[in-house]
C-alpha atoms as a PDB file:
ATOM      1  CA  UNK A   1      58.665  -2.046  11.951  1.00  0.00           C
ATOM      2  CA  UNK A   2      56.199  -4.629   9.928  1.00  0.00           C
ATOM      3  CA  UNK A   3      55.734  -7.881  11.623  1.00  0.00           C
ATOM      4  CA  UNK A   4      57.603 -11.052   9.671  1.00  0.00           C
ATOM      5  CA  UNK A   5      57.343 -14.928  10.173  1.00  0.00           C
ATOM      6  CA  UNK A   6      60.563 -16.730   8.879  1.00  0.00           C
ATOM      7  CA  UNK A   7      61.230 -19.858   7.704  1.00  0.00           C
ATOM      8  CA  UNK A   8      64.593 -21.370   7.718  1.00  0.00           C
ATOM      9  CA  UNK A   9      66.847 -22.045   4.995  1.00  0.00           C
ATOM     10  CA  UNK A  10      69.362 -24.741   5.449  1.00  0.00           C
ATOM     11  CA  UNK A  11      72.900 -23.595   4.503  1.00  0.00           C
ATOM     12  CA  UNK A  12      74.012 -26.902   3.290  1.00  0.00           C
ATOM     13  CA  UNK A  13      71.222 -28.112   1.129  1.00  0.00           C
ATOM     14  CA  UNK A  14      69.140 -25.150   0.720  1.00  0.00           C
ATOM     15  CA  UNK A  15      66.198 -27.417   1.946  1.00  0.00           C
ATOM     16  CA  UNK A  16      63.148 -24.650   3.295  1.00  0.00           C
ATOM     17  CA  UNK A  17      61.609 -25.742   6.475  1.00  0.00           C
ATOM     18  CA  UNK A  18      58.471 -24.383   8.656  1.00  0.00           C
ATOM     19  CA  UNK A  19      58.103 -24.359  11.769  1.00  0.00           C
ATOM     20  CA  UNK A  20      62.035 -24.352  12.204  1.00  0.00           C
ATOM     21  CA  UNK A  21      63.640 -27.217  12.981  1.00  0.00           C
ATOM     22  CA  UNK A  22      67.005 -28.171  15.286  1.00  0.00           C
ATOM     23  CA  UNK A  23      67.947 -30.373  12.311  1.00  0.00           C
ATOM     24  CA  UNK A  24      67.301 -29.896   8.410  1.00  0.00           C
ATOM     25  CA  UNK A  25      64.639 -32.370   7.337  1.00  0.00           C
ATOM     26  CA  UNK A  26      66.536 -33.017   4.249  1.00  0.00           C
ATOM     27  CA  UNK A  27      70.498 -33.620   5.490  1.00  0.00           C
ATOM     28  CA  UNK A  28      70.654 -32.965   9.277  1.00  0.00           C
ATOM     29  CA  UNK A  29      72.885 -29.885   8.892  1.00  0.00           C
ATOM     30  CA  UNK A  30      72.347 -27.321  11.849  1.00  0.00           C
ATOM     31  CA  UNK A  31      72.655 -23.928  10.344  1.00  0.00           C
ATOM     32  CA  UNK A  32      70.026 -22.057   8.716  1.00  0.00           C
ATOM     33  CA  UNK A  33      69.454 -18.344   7.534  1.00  0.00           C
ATOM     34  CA  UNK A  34      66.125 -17.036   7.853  1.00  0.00           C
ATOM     35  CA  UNK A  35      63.563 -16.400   4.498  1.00  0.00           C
ATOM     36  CA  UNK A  36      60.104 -14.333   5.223  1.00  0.00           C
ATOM     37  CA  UNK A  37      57.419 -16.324   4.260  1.00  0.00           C
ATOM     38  CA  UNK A  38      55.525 -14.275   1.597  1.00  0.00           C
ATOM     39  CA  UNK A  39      53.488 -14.814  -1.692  1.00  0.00           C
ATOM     40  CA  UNK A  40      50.610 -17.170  -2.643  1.00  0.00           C
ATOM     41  CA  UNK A  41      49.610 -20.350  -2.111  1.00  0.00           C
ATOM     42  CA  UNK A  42      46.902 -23.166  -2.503  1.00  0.00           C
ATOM     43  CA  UNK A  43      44.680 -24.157   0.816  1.00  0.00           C
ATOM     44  CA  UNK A  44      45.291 -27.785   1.242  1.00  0.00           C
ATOM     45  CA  UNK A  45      42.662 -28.020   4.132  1.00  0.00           C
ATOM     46  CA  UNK A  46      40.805 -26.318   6.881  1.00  0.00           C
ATOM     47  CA  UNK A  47      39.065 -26.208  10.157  1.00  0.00           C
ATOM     48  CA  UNK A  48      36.906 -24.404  12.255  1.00  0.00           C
ATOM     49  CA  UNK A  49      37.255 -23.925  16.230  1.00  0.00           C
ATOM     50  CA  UNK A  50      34.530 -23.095  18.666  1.00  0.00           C
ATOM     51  CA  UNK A  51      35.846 -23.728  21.407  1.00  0.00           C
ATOM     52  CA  UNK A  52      38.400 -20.690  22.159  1.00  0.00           C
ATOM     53  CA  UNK A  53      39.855 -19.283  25.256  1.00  0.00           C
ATOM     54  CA  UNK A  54      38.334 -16.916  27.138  1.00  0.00           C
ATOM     55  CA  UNK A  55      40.696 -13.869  25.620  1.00  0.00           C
ATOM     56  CA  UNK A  56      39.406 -14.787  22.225  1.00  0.00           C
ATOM     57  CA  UNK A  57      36.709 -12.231  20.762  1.00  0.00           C
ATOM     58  CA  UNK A  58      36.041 -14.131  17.771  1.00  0.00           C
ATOM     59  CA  UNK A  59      32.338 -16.581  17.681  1.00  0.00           C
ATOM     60  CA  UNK A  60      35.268 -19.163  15.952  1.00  0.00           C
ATOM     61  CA  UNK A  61      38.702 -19.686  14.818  1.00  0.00           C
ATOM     62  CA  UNK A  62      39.479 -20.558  11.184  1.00  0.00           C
ATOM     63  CA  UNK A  63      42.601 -21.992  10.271  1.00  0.00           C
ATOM     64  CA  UNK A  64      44.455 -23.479   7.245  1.00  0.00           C
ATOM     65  CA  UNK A  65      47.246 -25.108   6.025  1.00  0.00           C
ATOM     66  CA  UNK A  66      48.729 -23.904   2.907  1.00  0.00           C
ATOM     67  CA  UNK A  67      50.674 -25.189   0.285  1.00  0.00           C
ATOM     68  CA  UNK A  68      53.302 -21.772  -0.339  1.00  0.00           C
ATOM     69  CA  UNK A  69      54.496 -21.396  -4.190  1.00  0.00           C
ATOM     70  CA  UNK A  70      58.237 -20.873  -1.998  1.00  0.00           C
ATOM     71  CA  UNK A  71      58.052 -24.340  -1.357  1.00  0.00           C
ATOM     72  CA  UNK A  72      56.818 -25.098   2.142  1.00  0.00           C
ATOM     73  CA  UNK A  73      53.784 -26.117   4.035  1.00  0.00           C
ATOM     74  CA  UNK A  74      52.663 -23.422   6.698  1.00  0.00           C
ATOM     75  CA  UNK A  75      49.421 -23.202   9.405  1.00  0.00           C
ATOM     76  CA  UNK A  76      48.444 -19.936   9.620  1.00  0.00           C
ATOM     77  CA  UNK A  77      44.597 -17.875  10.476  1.00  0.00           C
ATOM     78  CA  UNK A  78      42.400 -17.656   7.738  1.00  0.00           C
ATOM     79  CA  UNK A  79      40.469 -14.602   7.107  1.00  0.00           C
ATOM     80  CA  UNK A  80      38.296 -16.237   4.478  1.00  0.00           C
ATOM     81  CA  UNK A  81      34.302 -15.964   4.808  1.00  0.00           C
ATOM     82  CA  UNK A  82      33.817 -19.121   2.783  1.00  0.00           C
ATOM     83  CA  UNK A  83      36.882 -21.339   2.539  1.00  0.00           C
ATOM     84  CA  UNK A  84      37.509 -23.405  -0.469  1.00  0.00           C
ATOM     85  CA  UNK A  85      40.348 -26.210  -0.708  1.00  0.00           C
ATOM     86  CA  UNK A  86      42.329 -25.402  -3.616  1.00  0.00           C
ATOM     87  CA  UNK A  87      41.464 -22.169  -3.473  1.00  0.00           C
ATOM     88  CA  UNK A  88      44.356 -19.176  -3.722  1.00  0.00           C
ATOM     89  CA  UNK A  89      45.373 -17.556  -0.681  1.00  0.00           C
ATOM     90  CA  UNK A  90      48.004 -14.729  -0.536  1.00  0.00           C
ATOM     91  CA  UNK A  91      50.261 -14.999   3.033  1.00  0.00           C
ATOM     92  CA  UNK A  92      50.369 -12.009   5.295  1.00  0.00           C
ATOM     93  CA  UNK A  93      51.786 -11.328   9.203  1.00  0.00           C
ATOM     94  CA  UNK A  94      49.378 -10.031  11.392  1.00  0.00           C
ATOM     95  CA  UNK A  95      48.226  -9.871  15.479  1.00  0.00           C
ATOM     96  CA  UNK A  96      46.698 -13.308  15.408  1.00  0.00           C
ATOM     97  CA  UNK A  97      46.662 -13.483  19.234  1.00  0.00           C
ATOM     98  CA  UNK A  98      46.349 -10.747  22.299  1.00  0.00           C
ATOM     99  CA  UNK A  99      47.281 -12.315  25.572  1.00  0.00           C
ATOM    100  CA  UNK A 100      46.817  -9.995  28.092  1.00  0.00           C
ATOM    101  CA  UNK A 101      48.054  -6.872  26.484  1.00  0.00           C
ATOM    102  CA  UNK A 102      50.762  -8.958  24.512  1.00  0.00           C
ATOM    103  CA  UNK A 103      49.968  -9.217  20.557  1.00  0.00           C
ATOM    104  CA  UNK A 104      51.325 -12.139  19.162  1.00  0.00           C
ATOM    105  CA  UNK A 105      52.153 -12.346  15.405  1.00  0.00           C
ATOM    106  CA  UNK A 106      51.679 -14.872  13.413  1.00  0.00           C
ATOM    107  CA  UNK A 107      50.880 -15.718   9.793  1.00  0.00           C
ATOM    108  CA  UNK A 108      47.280 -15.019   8.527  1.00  0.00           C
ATOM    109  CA  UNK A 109      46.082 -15.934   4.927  1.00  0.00           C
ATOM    110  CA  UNK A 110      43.983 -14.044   2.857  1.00  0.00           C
ATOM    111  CA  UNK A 111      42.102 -14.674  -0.637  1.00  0.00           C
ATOM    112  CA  UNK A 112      45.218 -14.256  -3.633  1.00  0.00           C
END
C-alpha cells in the first residue's frame, strides 16, 4: 500500500487546508473529506538543521515550505542538493523519520 499525506477539504466551502484543522480557516464548518497532496509546487523558503536527534543518520536536515499548484502551503523534507527559492519541486510521501523501528511518513519534495 503507497504511503499518502492528506489534506482536508472543507465540505461547505471547499476551502483546502494543511496541516488539518478542527475548524475550516475559511467558514468554521467542521467536516472535511480528505485530498492527497500531490503535484508541483514553488519553494517559498528553506532551512537547514544540524542539530538532530540522536536516531537521525543524516550530517543535516533540509526542509521547505512549498507553495502546491492544489492550492495550499505544506512543510515537508527536501531532497534537494542545492536549494533554490522559487525553484520547482514535485511532492512525494516517503519514510521521513525511523523512531525506533517505527517509519514515519511524511511529505518529502523533490526537484519538478
Amino acid at each position: 500500500m503507497e504511503a499518502i499525506v492528506n489534506a482536508a477539504k472543507c465540505k461547505q466551502c471547499g476551502a483546502l487546508s494543511y496541516p488539518t484543522h478542527f475548524y475550516c480557516p475559511q467558514c468554521n464548518a467542521t467536516e472535511f473529506e480528505p485530498v492527497p497532496i500531490a503535484g508541483e509546487g514553488t519553494l517559498l523558503t528553506y532551512t537547514r538543521s544540524y542539530a538532530l536527534p540522536l536516531d537521525y543518520d543524516d550530517l543535516y536536515l533540509t526542509l521547505g515550505i512549498v507553495q502546491l499548484d492544489q492550492g495550499i502551503r505544506a512543510t515537508g523534507r527536501l531532497k534537494i542538493e542545492n536549494p533554490e527559492t522559487g525553484m520547482r519541486v514535485r511532492a512525494t510521501v516517503g519514510v521521513v523519520r525511523d523512531i525506533g523501528g517505527k517509519k514515519i511518513n511524511g511529505l518529502i519534495f523533490v526537484p519538478a
